[in-house]
Protein backbone atom coordinates (compact mmCIF):
# COMPACT_ATOMS: atom_id res chain seq x y z
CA UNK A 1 0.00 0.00 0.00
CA UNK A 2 3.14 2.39 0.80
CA UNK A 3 4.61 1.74 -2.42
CA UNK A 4 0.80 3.12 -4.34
CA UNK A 5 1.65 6.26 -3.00
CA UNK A 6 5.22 6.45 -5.67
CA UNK A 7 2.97 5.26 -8.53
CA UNK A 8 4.08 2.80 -11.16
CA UNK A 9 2.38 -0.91 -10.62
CA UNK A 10 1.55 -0.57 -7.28
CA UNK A 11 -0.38 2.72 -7.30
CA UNK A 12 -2.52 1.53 -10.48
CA UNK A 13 -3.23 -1.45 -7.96
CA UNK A 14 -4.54 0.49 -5.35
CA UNK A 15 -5.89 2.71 -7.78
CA UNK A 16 -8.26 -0.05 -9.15
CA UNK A 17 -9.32 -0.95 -5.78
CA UNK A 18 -10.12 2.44 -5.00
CA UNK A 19 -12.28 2.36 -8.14
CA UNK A 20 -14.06 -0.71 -7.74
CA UNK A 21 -12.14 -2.37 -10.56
CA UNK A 22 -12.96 -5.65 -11.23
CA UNK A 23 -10.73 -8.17 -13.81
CA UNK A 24 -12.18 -11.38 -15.24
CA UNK A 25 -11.03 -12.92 -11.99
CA UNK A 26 -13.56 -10.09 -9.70
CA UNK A 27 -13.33 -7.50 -7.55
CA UNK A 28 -9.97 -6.43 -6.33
CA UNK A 29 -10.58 -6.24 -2.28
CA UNK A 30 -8.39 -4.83 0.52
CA UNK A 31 -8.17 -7.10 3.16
CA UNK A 32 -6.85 -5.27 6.35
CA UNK A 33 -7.06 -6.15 9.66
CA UNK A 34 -6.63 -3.66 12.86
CA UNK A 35 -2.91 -4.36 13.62
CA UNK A 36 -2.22 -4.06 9.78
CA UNK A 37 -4.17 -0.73 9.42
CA UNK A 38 -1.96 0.24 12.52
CA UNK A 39 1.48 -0.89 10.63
CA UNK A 40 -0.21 1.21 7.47
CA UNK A 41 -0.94 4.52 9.57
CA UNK A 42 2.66 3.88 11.63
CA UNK A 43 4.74 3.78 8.58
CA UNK A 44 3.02 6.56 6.77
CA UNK A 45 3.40 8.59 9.71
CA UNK A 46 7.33 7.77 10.05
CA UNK A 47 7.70 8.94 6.50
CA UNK A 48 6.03 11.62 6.67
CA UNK A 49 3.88 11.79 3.92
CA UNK A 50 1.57 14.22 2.41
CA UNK A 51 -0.10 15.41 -0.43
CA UNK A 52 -3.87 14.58 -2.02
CA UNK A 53 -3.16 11.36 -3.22
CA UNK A 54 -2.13 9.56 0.11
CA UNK A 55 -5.28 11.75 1.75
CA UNK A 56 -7.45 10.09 -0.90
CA UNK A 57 -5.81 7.11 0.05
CA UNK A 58 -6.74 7.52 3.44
CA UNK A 59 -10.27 8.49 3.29
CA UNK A 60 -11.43 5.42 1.24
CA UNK A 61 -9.48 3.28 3.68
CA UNK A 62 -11.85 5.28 6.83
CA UNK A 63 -14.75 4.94 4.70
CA UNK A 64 -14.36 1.34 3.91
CA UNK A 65 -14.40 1.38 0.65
CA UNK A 66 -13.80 -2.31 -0.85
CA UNK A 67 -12.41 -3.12 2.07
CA UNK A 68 -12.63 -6.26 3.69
CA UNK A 69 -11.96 -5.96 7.95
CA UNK A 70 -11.18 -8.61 10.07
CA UNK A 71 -11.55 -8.26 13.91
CA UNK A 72 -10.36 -11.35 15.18
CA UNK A 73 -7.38 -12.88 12.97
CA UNK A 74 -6.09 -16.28 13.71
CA UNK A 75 -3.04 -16.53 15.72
CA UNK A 76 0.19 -18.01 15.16
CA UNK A 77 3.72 -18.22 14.35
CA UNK A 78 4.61 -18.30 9.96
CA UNK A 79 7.42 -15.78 9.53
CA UNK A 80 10.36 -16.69 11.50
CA UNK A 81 12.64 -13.92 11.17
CA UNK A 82 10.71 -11.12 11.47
CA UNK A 83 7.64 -11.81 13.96
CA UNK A 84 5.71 -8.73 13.20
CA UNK A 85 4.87 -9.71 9.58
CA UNK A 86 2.72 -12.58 11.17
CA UNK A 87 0.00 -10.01 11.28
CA UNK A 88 -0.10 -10.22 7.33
CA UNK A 89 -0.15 -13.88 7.13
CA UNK A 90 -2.95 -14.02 9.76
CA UNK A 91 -5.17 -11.62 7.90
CA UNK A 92 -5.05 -13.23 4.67
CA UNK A 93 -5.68 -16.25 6.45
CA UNK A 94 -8.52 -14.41 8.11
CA UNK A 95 -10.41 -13.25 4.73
CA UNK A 96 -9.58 -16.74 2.58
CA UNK A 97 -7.73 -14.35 0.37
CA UNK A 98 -6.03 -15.62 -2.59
CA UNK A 99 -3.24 -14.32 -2.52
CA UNK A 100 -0.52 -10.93 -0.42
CA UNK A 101 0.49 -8.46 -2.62
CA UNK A 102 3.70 -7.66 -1.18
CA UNK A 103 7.38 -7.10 -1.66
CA UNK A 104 8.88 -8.22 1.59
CA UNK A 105 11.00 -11.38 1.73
CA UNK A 106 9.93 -12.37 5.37
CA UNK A 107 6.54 -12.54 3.82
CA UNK A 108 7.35 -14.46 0.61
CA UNK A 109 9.37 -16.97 2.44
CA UNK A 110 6.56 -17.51 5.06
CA UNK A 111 3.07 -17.37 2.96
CA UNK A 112 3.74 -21.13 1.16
CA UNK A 113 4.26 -22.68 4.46
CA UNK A 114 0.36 -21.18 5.06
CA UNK A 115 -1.03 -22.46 2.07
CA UNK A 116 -0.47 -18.80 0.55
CA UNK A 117 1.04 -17.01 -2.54
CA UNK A 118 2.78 -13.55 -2.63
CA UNK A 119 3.26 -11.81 -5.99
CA UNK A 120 4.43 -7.97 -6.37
CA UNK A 121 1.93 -5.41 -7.49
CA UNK A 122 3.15 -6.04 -11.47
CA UNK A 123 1.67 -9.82 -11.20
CA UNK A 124 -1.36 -9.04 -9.20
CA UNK A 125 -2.19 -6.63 -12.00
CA UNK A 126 -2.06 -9.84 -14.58
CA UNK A 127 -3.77 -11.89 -12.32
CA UNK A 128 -6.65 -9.15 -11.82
CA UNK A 129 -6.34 -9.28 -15.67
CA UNK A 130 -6.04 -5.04 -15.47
C-alpha cells in the first residue's frame, strides 16, 4: 500500500481498488485487519507523507471502501525472522484471500508454508487481468 503512493504498478493497484475495478477474476478487495491498518498509519506517519493522493488514500481506507476488515485474525507463528509480519499472514488467512500483494521477503518466504502465494503489485495486475 506504501509503495501506491510512488505510482508505477503498485499505485494503479490500489488505484483499481479504489475504483471498484474488477478483472475477469472479480473485484480487487483490501483485506486489512486492525494491527495491519496500525502498521499502514505507523509507517506513513514515520515517513512523513503528504499530499492529495495519500489523503485520498486515506479516506477510502476510513470509509471502507472495498475493504474487507477482520476483527479477530487467527493466531500463530509463519514468519520466522521477522515476527511482526505474522500479522499479514494471519489476515489473509482471516479473509480466505487468494493471494498478499507484497514485496517483503519475510513474507514471501513464510506465505507457502500457510497455504499462501505472494506476488508484487506487477503480477497481481495480470492476475486481476487489469
Amino acid at each position: 500500500m506504501v509503495a501506491s503512493l510512488f505510482g508505477g504498478n503498485a499505485g494503479r493497484l490500489i488505484d483499481a481498488w479504489r475504483a471498484g475495478q474488477a478483472g475477469p477474476e472479480g473485484k480487487i478487495l483490501f483485506c486489512v485487519t486492525p494491527a495491519v491498518l496500525r502498521e499502514y498509519e505507523n509507517i506513513l506517519t514515520r515517513f512523513s507523507f503528504r499530499g492529495e493522493r495519500l489523503k485520498n488514500l486515506l479516506d477510502d481506507i476510513r470509509e471502507k471502501k472495498n475493504l474487507l476488515i477482520d476483527e479477530n485474525p487467527p493466531d500463530g507463528r509463519w514468519v520466522e525472522d521477522d515476527p511482526e509480519d505474522d500479522k499479514f499472514i494471519a489476515c489473509a488467512l482471516a479473509h480466505g484471500a487468494d493471494l498478499i500483494v507484497s514485496s517483503d521477503t519475510h513474507i514471501k518466504d513464510a506465505a507457502p508454508g500457510a497455504g499462501l502465494t505472494v506476488c508484487g503489485s506487477g503480477e497481481a495486475l495480470k492476475r486481476a487481468g487489469i
